[in-house]
Protein backbone atom coordinates (compact mmCIF):
# COMPACT_ATOMS: atom_id res chain seq x y z
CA UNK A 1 7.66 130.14 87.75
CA UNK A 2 6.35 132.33 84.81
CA UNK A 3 9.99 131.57 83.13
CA UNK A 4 8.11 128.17 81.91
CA UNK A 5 5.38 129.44 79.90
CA UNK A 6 7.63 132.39 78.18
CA UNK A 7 10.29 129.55 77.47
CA UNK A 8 7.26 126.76 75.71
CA UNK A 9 6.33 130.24 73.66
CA UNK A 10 10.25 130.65 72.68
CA UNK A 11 10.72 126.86 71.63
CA UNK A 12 7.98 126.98 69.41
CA UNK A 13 8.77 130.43 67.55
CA UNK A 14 12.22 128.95 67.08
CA UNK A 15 10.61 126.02 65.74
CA UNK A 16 8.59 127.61 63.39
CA UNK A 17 11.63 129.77 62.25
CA UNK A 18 13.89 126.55 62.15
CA UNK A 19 11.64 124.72 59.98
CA UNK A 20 13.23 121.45 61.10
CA UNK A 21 16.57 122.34 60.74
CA UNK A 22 19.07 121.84 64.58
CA UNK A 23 19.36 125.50 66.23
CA UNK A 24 22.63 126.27 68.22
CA UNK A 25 21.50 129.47 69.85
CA UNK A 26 18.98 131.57 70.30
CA UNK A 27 18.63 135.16 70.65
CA UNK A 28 15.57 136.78 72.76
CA UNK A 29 14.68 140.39 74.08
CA UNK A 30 12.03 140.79 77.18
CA UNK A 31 11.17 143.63 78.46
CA UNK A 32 11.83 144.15 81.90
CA UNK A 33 8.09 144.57 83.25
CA UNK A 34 8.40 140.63 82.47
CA UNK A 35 10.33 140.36 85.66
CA UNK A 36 12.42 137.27 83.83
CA UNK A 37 14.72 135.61 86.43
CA UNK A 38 17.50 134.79 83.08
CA UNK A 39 18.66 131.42 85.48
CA UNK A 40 14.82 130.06 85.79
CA UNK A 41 14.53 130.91 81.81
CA UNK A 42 18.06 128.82 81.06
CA UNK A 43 16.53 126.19 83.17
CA UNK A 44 13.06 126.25 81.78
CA UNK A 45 14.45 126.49 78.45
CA UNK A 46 16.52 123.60 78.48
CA UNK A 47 13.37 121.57 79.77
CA UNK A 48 10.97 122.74 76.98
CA UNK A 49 13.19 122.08 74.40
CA UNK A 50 13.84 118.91 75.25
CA UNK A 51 13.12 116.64 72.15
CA UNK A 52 13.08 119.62 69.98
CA UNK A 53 15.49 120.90 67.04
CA UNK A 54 16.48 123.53 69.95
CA UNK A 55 17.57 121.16 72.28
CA UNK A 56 21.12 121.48 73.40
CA UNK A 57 20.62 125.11 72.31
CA UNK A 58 22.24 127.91 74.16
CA UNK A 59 19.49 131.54 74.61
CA UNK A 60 21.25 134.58 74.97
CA UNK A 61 18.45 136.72 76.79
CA UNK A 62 18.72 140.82 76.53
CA UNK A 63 16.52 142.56 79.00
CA UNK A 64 15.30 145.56 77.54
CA UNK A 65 14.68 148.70 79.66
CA UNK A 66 11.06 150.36 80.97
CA UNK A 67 10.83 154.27 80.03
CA UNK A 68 9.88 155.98 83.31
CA UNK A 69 8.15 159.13 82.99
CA UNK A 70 7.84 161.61 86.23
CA UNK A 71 4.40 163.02 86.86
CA UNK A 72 5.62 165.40 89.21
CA UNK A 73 8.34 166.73 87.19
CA UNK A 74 8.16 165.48 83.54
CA UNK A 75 11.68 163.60 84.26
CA UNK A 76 12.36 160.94 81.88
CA UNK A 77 14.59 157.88 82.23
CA UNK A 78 15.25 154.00 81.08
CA UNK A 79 15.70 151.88 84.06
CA UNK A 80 15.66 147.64 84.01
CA UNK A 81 13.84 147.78 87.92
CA UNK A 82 10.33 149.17 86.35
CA UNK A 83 9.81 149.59 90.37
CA UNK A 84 12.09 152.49 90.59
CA UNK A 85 11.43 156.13 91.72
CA UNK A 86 12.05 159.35 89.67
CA UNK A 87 15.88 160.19 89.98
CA UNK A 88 15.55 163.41 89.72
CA UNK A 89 12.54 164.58 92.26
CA UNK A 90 12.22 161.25 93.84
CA UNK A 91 8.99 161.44 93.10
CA UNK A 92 6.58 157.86 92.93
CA UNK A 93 3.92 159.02 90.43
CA UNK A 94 5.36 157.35 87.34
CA UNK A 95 4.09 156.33 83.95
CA UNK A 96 6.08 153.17 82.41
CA UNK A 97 6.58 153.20 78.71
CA UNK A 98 7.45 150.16 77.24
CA UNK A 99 8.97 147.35 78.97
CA UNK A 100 6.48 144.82 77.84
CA UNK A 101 7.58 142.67 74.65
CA UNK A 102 9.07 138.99 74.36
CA UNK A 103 10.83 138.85 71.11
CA UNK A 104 12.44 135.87 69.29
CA UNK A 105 15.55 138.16 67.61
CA UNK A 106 17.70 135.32 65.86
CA UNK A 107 18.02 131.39 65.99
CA UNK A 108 21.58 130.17 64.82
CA UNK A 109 21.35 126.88 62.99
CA UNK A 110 23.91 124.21 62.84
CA UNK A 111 25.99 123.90 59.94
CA UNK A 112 24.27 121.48 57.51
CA UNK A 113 26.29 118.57 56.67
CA UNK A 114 27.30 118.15 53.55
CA UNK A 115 27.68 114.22 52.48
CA UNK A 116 29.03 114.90 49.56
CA UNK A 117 30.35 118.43 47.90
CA UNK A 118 30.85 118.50 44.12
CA UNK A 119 33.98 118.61 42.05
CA UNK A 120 35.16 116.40 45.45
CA UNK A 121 35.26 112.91 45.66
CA UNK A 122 33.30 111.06 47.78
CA UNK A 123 34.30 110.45 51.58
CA UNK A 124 34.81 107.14 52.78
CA UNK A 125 37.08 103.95 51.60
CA UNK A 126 38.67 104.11 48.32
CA UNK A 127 37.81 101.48 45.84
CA UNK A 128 39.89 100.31 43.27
């Protein structure tokens, strides 16, 4: 399950961007040449993060299409099965453009917690 090792690489770019602060969600595009399975990633996911600021953490995961290129008739199209066959000819003789990247696109932190706000008074008991 290749899901593992691309899910330890997304915990620790979210830790790096958290900087210690809890994440709620997180936000990644693969390409589809990466063959992701997004249930094995959830799964893996929760598992790396475990003990982490991203634990608990939801990933939203946004396959991004392959550019296939015809040889035989110069037919371009994006597809998300980079094992396709030209469309138009039906031709197998295909170039793949892109397809390839893992990217970490946004981490949403918690809400900090604010003990005390000014120009309010403090929460807890009332002295007096």
């Amino acid at each position: 399950m290749h899901e593992f090792g691309i899910a330890e690489a997304v915990v620790d770019a979210v830790e790096r961007r958290a900087d210690g602060r809890r994440v709620r969600r997180a936000r990644v595009r693969a390409g589809a040449l990466l063959r992701i399975t997004p249930q094995a990633l959830d799964q893996a996911f929760c598992l790396a993060s475990t003990g982490t600021v991203a634990e608990g953490a939801a990933l939203d995961l946004v396959i991004e299409p392959v550019r296939l290129v015809c040889r035989g008739c110069g037919h371009s199209a994006q597809c998300a099965d980079p094992l396709a066959i030209c469309g138009l000819c039906g031709g197998i003789d295909i170039d793949l453009e892109g397809g390839d990247s893992l990217v970490l696109e946004s981490i949403q932190l918690e809400p900090a917690e604010a003990s005390h706000l000014p120009g309010h008074p403090p929460s807890g008991p009332l002295t007096g």
